[in-house]
C-alpha atoms as a PDB file:
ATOM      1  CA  UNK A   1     109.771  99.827 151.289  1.00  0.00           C
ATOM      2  CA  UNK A   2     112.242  97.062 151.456  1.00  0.00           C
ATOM      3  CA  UNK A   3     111.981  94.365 153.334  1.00  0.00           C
ATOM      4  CA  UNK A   4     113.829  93.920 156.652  1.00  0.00           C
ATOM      5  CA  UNK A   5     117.053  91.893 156.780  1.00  0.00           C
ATOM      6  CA  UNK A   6     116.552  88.315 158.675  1.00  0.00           C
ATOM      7  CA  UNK A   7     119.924  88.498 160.688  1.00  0.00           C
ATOM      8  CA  UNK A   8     121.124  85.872 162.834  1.00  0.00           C
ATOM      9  CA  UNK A   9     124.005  86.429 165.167  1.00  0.00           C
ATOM     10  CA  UNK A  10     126.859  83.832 165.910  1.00  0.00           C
ATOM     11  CA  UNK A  11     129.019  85.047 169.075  1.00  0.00           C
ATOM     12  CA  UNK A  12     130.253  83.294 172.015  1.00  0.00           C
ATOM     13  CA  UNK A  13     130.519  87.095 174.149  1.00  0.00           C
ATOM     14  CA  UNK A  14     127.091  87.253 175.663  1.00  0.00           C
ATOM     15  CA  UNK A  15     127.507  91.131 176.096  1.00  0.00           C
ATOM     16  CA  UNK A  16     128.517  92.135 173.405  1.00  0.00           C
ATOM     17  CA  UNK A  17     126.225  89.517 171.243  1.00  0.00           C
ATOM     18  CA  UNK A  18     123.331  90.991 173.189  1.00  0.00           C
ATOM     19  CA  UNK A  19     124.658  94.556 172.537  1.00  0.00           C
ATOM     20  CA  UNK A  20     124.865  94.017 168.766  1.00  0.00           C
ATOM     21  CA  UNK A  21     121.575  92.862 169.092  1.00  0.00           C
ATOM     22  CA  UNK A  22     119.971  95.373 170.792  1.00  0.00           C
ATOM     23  CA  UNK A  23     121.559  98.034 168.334  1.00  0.00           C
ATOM     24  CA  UNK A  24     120.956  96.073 165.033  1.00  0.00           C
ATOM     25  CA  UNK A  25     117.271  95.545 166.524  1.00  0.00           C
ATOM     26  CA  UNK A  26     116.815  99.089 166.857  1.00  0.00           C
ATOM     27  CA  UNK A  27     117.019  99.436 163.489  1.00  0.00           C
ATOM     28  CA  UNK A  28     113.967  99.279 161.078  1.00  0.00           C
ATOM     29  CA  UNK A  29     116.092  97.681 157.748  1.00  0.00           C
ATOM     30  CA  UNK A  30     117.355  94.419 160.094  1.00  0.00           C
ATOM     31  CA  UNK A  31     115.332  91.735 162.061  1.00  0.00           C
ATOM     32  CA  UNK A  32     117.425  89.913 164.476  1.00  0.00           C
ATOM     33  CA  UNK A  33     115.437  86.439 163.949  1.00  0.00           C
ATOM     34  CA  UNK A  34     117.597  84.967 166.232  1.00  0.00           C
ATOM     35  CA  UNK A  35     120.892  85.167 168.497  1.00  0.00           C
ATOM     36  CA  UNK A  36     123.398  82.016 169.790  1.00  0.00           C
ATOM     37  CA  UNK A  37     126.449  81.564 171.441  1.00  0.00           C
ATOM     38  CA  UNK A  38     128.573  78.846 169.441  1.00  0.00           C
ATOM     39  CA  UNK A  39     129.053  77.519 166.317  1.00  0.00           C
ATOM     40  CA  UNK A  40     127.777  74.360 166.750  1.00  0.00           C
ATOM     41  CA  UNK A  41     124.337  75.705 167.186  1.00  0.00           C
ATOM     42  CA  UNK A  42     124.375  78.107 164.046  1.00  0.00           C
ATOM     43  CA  UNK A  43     123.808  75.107 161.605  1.00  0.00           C
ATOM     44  CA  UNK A  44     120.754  74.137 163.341  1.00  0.00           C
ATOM     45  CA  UNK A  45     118.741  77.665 163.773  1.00  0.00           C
ATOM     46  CA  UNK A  46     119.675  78.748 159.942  1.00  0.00           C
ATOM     47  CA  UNK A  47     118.321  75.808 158.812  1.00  0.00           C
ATOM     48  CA  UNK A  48     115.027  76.220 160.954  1.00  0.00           C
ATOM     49  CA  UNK A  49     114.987  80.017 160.433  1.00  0.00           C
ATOM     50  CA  UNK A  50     116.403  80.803 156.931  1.00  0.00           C
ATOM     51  CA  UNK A  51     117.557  83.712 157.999  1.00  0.00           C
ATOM     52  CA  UNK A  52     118.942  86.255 155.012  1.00  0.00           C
ATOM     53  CA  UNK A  53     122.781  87.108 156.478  1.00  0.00           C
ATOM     54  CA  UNK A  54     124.508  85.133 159.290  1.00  0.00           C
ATOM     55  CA  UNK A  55     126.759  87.336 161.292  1.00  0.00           C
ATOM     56  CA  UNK A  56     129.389  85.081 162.616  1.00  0.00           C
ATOM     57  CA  UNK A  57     132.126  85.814 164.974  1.00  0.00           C
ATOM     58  CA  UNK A  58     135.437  83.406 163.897  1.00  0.00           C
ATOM     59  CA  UNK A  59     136.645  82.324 167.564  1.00  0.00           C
ATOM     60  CA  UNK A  60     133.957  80.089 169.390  1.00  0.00           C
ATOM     61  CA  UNK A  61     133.889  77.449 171.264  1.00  0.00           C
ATOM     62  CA  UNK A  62     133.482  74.306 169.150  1.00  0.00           C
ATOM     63  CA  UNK A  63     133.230  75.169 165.424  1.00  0.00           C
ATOM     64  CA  UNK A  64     135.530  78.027 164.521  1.00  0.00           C
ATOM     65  CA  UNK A  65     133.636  80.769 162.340  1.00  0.00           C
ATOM     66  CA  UNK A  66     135.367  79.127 159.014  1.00  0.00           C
ATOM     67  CA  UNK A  67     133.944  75.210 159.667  1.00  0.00           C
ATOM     68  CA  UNK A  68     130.212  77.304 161.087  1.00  0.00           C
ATOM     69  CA  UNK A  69     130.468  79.299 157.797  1.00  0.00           C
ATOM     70  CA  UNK A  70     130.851  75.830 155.801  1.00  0.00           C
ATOM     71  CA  UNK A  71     127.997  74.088 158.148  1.00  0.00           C
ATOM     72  CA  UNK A  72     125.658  77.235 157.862  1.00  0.00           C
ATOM     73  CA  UNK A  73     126.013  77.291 154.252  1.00  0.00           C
ATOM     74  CA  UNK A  74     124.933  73.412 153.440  1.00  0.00           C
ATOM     75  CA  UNK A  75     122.313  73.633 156.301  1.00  0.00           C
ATOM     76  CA  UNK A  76     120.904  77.315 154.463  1.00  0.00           C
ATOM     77  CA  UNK A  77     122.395  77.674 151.448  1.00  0.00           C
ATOM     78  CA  UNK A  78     120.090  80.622 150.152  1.00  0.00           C
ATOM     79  CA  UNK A  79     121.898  82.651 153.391  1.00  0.00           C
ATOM     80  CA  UNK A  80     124.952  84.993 153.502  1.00  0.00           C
ATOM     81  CA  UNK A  81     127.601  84.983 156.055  1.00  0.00           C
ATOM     82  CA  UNK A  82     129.474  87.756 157.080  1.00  0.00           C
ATOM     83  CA  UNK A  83     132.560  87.608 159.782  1.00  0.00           C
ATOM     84  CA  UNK A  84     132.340  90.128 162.426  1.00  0.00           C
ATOM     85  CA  UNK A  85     135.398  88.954 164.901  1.00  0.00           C
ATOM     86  CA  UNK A  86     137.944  90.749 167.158  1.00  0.00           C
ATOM     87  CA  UNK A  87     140.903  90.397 165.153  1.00  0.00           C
ATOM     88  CA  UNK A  88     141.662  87.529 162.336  1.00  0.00           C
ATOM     89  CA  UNK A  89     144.812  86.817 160.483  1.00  0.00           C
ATOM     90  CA  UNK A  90     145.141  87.040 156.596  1.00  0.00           C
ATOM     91  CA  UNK A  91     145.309  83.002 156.811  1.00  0.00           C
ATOM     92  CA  UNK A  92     141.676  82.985 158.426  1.00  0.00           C
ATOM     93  CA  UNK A  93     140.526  85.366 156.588  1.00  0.00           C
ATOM     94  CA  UNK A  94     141.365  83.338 153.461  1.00  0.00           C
ATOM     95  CA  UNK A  95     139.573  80.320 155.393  1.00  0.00           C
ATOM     96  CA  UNK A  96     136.936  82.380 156.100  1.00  0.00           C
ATOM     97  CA  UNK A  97     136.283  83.225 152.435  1.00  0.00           C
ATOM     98  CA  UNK A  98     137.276  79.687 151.509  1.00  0.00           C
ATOM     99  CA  UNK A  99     134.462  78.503 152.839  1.00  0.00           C
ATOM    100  CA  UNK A 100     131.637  80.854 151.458  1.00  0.00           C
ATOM    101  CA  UNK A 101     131.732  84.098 154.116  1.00  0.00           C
ATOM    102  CA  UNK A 102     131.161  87.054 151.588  1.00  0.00           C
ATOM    103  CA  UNK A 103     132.920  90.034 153.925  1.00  0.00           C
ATOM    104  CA  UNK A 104     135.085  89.681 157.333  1.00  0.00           C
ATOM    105  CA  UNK A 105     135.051  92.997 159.195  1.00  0.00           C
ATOM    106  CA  UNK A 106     136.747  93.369 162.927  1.00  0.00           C
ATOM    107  CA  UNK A 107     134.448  94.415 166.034  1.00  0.00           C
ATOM    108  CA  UNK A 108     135.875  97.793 166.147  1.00  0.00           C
ATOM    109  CA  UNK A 109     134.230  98.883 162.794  1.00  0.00           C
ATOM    110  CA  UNK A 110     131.874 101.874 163.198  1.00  0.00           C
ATOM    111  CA  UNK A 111     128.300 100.309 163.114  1.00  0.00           C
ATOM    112  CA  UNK A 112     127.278 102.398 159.664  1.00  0.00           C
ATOM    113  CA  UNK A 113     129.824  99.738 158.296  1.00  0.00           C
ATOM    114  CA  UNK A 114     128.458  97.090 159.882  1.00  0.00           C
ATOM    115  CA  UNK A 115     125.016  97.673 158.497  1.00  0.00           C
ATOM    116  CA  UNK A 116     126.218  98.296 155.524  1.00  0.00           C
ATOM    117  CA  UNK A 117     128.388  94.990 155.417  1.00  0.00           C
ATOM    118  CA  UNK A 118     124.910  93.356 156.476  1.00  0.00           C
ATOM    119  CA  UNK A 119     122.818  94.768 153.542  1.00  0.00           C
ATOM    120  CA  UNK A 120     125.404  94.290 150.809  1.00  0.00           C
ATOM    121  CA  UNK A 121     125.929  90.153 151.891  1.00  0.00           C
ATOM    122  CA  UNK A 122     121.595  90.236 151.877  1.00  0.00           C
ATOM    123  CA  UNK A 123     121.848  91.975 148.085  1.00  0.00           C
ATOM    124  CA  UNK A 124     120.616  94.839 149.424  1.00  0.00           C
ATOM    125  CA  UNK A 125     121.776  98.362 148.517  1.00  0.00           C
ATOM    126  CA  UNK A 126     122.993 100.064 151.482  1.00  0.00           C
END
């Protein structure tokens, strides 16, 4: 059996980041290492955690999920970063990618795609 994917989530909504987390840590493919509520603090807990796939929402305050992305991927650099945000223009999607995110999906996705999203940024076959 494959290992679990270390996920840690990156949204400033505290019910819906605790909803995503209570669904993704239902699951037995994803371990949710860790949950925060800005940007600013993402840099810090990837480092400490290495966590596999960073699931970062783009609007925050402080650090937008572009400049986290950047900051997540010097402080972990083995990690992947996926954008899960409530809508995002081409422009910040192309920021978003810019700076290292590997997928950007919107928070209306069905959570198969989600998952899937999750596994394919971890190199992980769906």
């Amino acid at each position: 059996m494959t290992a679990a994917v270390r996920l840690v989530l990156v949204e400033d909504n505290q019910v819906f980041r605790e909803t995503l987390e209570l669904l993704l840590g239902l699951r037995p493919d994803i371990d949710v290492i860790a949950s925060v509520a800005t940007g600013n603090e993402a840099p810090m807990i990837c480092a400490e955690l290495l966590p596999d796939v960073v699931l970062m929402d783009y609007r925050m305050p402080g650090l937008n999920g572009a400049q986290a992305t950047e900051a997540v991927l010097r402080a972990s650099p083995s990690s992947s970063v996926v954008c899960l945000t409530a809508s995002v223009s081409r422009k910040e999607v192309d920021q978003l990618l810019a700076a290292g995110a590997v997928a950007c999906l919107t928070k209306d996705e069905d959570l198969d795609e989600i998952v899937a999203a999750i596994h394919e940024a971890a190199g992980h076959a769906a």
